[in-house]
Protein backbone atom coordinates (compact mmCIF):
# COMPACT_ATOMS: atom_id res chain seq x y z
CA UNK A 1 -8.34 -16.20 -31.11
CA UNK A 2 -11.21 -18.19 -31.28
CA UNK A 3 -14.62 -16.51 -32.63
CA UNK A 4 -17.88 -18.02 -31.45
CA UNK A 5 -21.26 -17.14 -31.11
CA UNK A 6 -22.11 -15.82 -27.05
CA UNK A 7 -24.55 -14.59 -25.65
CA UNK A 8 -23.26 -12.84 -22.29
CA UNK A 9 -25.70 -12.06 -19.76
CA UNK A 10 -24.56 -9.50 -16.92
CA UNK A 11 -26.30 -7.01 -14.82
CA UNK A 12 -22.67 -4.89 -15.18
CA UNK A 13 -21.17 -3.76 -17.95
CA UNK A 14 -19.91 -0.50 -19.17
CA UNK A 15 -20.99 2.88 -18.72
CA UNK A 16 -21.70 1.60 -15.54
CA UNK A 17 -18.49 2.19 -13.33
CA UNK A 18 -17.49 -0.75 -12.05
CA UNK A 19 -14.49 -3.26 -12.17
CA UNK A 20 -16.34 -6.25 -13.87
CA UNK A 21 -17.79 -3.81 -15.93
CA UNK A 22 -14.93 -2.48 -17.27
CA UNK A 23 -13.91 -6.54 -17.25
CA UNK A 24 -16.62 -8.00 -19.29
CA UNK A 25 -16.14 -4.74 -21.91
CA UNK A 26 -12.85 -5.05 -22.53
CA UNK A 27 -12.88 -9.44 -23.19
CA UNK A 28 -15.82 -9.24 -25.21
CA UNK A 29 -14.77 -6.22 -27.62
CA UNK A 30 -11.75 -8.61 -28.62
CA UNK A 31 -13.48 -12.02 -28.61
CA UNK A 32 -15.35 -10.59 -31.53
CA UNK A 33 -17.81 -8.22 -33.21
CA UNK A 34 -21.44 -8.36 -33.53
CA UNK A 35 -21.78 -11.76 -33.42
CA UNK A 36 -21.21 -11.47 -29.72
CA UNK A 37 -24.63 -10.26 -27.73
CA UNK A 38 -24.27 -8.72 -24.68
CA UNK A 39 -27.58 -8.57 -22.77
CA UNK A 40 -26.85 -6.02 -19.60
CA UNK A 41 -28.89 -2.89 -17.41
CA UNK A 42 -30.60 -0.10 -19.39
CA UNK A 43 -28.45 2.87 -17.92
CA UNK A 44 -27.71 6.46 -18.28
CA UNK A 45 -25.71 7.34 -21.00
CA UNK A 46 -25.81 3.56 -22.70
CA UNK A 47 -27.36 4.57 -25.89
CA UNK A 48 -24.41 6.92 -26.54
CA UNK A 49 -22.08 4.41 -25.14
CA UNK A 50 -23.29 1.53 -27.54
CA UNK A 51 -23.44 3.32 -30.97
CA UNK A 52 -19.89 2.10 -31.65
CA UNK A 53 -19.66 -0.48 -29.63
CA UNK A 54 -18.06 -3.77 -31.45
CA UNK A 55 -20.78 -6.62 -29.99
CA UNK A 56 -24.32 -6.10 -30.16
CA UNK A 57 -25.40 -4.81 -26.91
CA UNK A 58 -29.09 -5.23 -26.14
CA UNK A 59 -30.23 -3.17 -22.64
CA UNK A 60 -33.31 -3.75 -20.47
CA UNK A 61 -33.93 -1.85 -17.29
CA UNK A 62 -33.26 -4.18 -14.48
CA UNK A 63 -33.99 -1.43 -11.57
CA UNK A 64 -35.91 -3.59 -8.81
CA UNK A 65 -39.28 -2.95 -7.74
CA UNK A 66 -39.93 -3.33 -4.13
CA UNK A 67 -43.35 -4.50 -4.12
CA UNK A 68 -42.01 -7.94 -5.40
CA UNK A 69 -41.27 -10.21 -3.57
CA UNK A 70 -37.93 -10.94 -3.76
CA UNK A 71 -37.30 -7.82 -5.38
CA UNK A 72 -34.92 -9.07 -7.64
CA UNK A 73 -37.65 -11.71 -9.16
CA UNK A 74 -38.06 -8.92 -12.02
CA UNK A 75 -34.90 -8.87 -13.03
CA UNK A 76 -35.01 -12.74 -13.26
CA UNK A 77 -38.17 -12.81 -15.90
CA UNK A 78 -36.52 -10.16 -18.12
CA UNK A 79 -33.37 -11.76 -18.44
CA UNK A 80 -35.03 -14.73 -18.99
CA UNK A 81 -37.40 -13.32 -21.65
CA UNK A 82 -34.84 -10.97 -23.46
CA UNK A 83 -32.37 -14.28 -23.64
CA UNK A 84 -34.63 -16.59 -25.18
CA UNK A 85 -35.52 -14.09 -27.81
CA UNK A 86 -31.80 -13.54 -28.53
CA UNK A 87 -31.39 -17.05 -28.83
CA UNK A 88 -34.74 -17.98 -30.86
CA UNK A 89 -33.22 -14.94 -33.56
CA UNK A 90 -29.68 -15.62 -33.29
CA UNK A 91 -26.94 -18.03 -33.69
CA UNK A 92 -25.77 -18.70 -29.98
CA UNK A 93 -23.00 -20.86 -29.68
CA UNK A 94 -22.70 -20.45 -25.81
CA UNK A 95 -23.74 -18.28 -22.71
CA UNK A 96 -21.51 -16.95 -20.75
CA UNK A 97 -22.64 -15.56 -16.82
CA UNK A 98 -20.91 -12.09 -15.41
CA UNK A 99 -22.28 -13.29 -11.82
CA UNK A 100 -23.68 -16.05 -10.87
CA UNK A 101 -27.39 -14.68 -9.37
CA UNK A 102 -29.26 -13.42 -11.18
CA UNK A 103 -27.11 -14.02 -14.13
CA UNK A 104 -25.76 -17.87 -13.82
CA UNK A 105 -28.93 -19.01 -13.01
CA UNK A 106 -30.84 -17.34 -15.70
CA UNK A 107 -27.87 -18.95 -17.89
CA UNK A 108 -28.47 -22.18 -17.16
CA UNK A 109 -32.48 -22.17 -17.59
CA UNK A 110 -31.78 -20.93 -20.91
CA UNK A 111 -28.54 -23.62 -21.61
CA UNK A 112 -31.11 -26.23 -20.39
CA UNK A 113 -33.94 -24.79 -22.80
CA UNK A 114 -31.43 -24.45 -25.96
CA UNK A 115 -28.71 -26.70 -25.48
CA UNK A 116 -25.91 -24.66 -25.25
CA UNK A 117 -23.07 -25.00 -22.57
CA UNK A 118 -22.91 -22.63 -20.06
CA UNK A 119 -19.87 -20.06 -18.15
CA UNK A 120 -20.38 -18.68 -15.30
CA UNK A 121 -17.60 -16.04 -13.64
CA UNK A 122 -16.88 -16.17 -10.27
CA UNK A 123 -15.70 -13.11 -7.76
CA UNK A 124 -15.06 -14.44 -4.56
CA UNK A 125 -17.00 -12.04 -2.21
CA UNK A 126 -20.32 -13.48 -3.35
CA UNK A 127 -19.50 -16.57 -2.30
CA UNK A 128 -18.13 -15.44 1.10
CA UNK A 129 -21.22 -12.89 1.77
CA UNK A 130 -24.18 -14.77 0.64
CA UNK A 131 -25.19 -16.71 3.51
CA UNK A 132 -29.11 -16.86 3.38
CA UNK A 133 -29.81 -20.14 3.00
CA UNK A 134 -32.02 -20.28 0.09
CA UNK A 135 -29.76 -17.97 -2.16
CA UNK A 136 -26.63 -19.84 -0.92
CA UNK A 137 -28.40 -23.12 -2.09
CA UNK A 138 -29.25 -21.96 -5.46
CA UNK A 139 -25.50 -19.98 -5.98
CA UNK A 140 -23.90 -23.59 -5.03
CA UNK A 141 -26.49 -25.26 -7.49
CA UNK A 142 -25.77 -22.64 -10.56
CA UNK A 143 -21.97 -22.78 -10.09
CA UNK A 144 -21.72 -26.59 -9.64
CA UNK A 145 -24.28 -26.95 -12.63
CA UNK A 146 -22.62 -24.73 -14.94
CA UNK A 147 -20.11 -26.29 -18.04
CA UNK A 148 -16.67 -24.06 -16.53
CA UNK A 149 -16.44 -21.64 -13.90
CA UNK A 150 -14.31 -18.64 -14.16
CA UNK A 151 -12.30 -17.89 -10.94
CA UNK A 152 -11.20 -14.45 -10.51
CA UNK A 153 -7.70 -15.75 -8.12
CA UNK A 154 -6.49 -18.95 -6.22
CA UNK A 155 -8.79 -17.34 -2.90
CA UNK A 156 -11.96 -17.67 -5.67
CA UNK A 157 -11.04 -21.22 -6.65
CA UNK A 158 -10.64 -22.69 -3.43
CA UNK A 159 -14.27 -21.13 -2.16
CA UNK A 160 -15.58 -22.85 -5.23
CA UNK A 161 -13.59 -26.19 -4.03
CA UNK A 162 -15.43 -25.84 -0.61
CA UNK A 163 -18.92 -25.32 -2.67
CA UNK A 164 -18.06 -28.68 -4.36
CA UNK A 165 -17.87 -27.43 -7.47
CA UNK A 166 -15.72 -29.71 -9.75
CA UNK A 167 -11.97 -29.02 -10.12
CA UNK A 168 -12.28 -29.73 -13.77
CA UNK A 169 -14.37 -26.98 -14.44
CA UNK A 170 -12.56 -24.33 -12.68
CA UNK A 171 -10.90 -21.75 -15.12
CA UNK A 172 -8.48 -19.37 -13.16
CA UNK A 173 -8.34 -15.80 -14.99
CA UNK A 174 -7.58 -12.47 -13.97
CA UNK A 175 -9.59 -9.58 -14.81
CA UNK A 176 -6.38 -7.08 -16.55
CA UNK A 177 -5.48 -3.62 -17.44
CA UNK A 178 -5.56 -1.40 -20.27
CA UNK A 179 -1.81 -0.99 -20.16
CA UNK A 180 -2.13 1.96 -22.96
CA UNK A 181 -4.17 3.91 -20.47
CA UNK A 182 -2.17 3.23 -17.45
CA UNK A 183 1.36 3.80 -17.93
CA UNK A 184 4.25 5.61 -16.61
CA UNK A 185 5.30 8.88 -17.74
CA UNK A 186 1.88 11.04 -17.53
CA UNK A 187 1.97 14.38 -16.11
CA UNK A 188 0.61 14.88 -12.62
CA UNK A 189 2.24 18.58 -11.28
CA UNK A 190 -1.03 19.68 -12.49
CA UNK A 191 -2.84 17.38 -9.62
CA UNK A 192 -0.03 17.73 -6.72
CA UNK A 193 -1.53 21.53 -7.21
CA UNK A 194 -4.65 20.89 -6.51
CA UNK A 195 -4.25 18.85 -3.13
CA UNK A 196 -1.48 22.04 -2.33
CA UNK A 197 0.91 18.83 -1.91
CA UNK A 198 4.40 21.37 -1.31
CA UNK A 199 7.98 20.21 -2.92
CA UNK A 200 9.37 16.55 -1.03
CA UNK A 201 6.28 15.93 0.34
CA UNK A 202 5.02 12.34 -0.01
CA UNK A 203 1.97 11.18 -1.63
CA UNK A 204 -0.05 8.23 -0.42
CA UNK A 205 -2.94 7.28 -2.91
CA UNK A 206 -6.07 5.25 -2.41
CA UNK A 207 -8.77 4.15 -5.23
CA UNK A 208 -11.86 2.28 -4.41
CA UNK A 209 -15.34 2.29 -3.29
CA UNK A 210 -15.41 4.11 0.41
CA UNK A 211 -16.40 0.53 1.95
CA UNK A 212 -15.02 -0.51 6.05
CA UNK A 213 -13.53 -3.49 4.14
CA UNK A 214 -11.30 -1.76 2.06
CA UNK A 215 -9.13 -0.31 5.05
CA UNK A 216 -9.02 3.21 4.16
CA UNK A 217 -10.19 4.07 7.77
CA UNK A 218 -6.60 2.04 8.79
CA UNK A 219 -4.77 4.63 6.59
CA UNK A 220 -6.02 7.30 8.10
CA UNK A 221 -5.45 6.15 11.64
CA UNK A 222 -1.62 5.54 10.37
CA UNK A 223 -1.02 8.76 9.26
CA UNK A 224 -0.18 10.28 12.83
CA UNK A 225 2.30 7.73 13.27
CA UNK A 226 3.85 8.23 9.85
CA UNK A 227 3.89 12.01 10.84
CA UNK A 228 6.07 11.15 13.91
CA UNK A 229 8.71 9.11 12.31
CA UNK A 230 9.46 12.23 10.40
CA UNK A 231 7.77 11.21 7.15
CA UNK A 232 5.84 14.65 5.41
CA UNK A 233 2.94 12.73 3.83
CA UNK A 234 -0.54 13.50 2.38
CA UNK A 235 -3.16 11.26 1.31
CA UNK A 236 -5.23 11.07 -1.57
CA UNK A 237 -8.47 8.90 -1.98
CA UNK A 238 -10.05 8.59 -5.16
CA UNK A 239 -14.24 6.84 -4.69
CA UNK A 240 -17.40 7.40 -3.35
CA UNK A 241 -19.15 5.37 -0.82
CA UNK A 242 -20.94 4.69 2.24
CA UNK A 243 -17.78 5.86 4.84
CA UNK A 244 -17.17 9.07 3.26
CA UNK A 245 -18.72 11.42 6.71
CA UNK A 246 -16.81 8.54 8.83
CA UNK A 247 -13.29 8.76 7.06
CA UNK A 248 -13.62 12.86 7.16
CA UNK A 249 -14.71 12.54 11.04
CA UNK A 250 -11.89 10.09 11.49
CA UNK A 251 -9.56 12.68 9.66
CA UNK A 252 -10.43 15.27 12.05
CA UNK A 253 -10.42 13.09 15.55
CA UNK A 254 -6.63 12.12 14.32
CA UNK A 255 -5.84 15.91 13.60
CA UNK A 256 -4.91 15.13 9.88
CA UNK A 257 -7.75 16.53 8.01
CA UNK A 258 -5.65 19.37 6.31
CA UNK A 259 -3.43 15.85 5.10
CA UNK A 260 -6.48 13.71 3.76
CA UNK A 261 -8.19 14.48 0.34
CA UNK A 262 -11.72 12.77 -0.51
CA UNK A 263 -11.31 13.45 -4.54
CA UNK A 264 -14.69 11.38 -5.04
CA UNK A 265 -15.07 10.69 -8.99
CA UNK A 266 -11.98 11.41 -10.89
CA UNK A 267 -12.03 12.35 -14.54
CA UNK A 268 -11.38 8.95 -16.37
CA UNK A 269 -8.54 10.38 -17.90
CA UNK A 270 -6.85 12.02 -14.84
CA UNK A 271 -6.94 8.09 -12.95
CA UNK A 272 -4.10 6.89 -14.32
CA UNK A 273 -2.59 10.41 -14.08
CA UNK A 274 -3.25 10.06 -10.27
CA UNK A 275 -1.24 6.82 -10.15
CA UNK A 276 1.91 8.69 -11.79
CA UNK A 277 1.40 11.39 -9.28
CA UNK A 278 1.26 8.96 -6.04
CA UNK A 279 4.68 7.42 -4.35
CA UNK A 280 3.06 4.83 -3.00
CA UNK A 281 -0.75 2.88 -3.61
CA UNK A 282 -2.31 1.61 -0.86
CA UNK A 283 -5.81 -0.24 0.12
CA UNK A 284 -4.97 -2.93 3.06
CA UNK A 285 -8.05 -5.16 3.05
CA UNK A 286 -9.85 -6.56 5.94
CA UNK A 287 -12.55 -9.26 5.89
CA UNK A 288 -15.98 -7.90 8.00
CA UNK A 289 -18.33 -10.43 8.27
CA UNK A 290 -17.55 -12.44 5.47
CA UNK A 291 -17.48 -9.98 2.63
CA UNK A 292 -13.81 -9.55 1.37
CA UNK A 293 -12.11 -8.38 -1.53
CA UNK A 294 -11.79 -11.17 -4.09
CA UNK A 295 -8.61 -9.73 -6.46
CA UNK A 296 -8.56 -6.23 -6.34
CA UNK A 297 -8.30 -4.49 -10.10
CA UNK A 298 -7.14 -1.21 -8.59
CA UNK A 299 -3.35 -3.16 -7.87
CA UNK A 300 -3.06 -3.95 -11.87
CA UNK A 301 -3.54 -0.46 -12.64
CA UNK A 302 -0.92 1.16 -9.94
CA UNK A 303 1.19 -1.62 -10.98
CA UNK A 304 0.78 -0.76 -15.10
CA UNK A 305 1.62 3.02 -14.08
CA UNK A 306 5.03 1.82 -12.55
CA UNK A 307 3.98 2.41 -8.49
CA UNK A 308 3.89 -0.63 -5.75
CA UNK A 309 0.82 -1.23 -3.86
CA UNK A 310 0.21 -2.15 0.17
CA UNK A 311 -2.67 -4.64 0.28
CA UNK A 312 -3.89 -6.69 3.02
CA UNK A 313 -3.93 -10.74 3.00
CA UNK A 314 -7.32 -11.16 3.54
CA UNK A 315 -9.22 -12.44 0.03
CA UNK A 316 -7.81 -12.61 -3.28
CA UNK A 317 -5.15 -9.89 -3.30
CA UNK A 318 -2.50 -12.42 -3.89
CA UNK A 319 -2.79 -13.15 -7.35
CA UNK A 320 -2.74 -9.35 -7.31
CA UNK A 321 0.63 -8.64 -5.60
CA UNK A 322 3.10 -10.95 -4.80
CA UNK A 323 4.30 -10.38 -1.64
CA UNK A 324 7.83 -8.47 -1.55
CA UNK A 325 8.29 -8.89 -5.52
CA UNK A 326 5.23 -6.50 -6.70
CA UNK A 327 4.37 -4.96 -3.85
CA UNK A 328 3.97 -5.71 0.31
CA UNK A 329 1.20 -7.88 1.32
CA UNK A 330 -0.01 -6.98 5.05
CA UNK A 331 -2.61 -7.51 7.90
CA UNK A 332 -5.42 -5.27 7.07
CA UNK A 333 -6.83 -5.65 10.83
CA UNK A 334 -3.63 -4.22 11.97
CA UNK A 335 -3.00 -0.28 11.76
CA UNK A 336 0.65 -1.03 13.32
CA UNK A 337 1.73 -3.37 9.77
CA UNK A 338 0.17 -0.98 7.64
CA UNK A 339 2.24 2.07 9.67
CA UNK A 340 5.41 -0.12 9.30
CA UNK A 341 5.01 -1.00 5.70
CA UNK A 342 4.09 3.14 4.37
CA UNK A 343 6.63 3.69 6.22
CA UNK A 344 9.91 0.93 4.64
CA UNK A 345 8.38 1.78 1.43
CA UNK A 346 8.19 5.97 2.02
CA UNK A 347 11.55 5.26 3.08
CA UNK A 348 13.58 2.71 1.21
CA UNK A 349 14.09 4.42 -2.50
CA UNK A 350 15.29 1.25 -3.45
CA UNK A 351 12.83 -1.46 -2.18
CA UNK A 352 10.31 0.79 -3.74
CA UNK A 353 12.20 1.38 -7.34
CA UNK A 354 13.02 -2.05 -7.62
CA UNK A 355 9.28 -3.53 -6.65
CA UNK A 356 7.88 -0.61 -9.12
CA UNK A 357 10.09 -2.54 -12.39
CA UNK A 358 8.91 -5.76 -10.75
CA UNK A 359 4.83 -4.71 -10.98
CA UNK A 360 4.92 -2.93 -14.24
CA UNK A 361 6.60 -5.53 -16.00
CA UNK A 362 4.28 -8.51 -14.38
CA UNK A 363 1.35 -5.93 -15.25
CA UNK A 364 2.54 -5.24 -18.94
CA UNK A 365 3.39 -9.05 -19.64
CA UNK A 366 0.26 -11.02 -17.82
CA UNK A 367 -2.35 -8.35 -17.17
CA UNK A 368 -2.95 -6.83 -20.76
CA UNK A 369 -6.46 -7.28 -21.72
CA UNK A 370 -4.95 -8.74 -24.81
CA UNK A 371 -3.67 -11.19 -22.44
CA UNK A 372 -6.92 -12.10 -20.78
CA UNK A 373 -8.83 -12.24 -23.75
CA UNK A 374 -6.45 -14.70 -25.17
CA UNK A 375 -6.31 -16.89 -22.14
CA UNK A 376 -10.33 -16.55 -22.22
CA UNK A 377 -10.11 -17.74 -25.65
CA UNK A 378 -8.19 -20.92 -24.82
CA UNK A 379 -10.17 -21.63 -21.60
CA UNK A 380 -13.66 -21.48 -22.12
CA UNK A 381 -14.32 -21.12 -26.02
């Protein structure tokens, strides 16, 4: 792979939990050593975290003050300030953007100021969601001003078309999986004990931040139905979040509370063990309001642990699953598809075997970070 000289600048980046986080760690690490810079949040636990990191990880705090005005314009001028003192002591090849505001824009004052070319990645949801006028001016400005524009999925790159952003410049790549980590094979009685999840029962599994956009609520509202047709399920949801009172109230109005299990954080090494324990993943996506789910990371790593995944259609999720190959793609607005699809795959041992060797080897052969970094490396160094 190619080695260059980067400066990345992004708000997220690991300890933080977080899928572009975990993203922008795992790309970087294998791009290079310290001649890669990655300027990102002063957090707890970071100065443990970056004692052995590869790159050269520089850390400002970036917590917003509420007296400015926007509150964000803090963040901004330390970027800014920390960048161009990277830059004026380093060799910096390029600058590469994990968002584009505050990050892309802060980017591009400092490409403009030292002459280097200029990445910016892309998510989707941003570009769905941010509707004020002013920020939605200067988001269409950074993107269609930066040198290449990383799109997250085919949903990402056609919001970017509709921005006007050149075709040219568009560089479709997936965020991956560390397919060491999640794998088939780990041992998971341990877990089903902990839920009280009795011998034949089935396990439904959900991982993600307790948002209304995610669908979780849908699950729950299927379960009663699933109960009727026979089918002896429980349901597992790994995340914390904003809906956690309103799923447990849900729970109880549909009479499955004693089914649904709110695990919050997991330990990071019993995730993956999660996935081996679950028959079946599930987070059927809705869009509210705009904001939607631009890939979905949580599919690669059910898929890497050998388990097919229920998504809805709305956003990215399909460069995550391909419909009836990896997984079942379905209306996220509509509890009866999501009852009808837990259900064929609860059901059908060999639908679901045969879409489980279909997801891990897809996973495994185009979703290694290996893979990404590679594909990074040809694309935008």
């Amino acid at each position: 792979m190619k080695t260059k000289n980067l400066l990345i600048i992004t708000e997220l980046f690991l300890p933080t939990k977080g899928g572009s986080a975990v993203w922008f760690d795992e790309v970087y690490r294998r791009l290079g050593g310290k001649n890669i810079h990655i300027l990102t949040a002063d957090v707890q636990g970071s100065r443990e975290y970056d004692a052995n990191h590869p790159n050269t990880v520089h850390r400002v705090n970036l917590q917003r003050v509420w007296w400015l005005k926007p509150e964000s314009l803090g963040m901004y001028a330390k970027l800014f300030f920390k960048a161009v003192h990277i830059c004026l002591f380093n060799k910096v090849d390029a600058i590469h953007a994990g968002r584009v505001l505050p990050e892309g824009l802060v980017a591009w004052l400092i490409g403009k100021l030292f002459r280097r070319p200029v990445v910016i990645y892309a998510h989707g949801e941003e570009i769905t969601t941010w509707r004020q006028p002013a920020k939605f001016k200067v988001m269409r400005f950074a993107y269609k001003h930066a040198d290449k524009v990383i799109a997250n999925s085919d949903f990402t790159k056609n919001e970017l078309l509709k921005l006007g952003v050149d075709e040219a410049i568009i560089k479709p790549i997936s965020p991956g999986v560390d397919i060491e980590r999640f794998r088939p094979g780990l041992p998971f009685d341990d877990l089903h004990k902990t839920i009280n999840l009795n011998k034949g029962q089935k396990l439904i599994l959900s991982v993600g931040r307790l948002s209304r956009r995610k669908g979780f609520d849908h699950v729950i509202k299927a379960l009663p139905f699933l109960l009727d047709a026979g089918l002896d399920v429980q349901y597992a949801l790994i995340g914390i979040g904003e809906d956690r009172d309103y799923l447990i109230d849900l729970a109880k109005n549909n009479n499955v509370l004693d089914r649904v299990h709110l695990l919050g954080h997991v330990e990071m090494d019993d995730l993956p063990r999660w996935y081996n324990a679950c028959d079946v993943f599930v987070m059927p996506n809705r869009e509210i309001q705009g904001d939607t789910e631009g890939f979905g990371m949580v599919f690669l790593e059910a898929a890497a642990c050998g388990k097919p995944a229920i998504c809805g259609n709305a956003g990215g999720t399909g460069s995550a699953i391909i419909d009836r190959v990896t997984g079942l793609r379905v209306e996220g607005e509509s509890i009866e598809t999501i009852k009808q699809a837990l259900q064929e795959l609860l059901s059908d041992a060999n639908l679901t075997g045969q879409l489980a060797i279909n997801a891990k080897e897809r996973a495994r052969q185009y979703y290694s970070w290996e893979y990404v970094a590679r594909l990074t490396s040809k694309q935008v160094l």
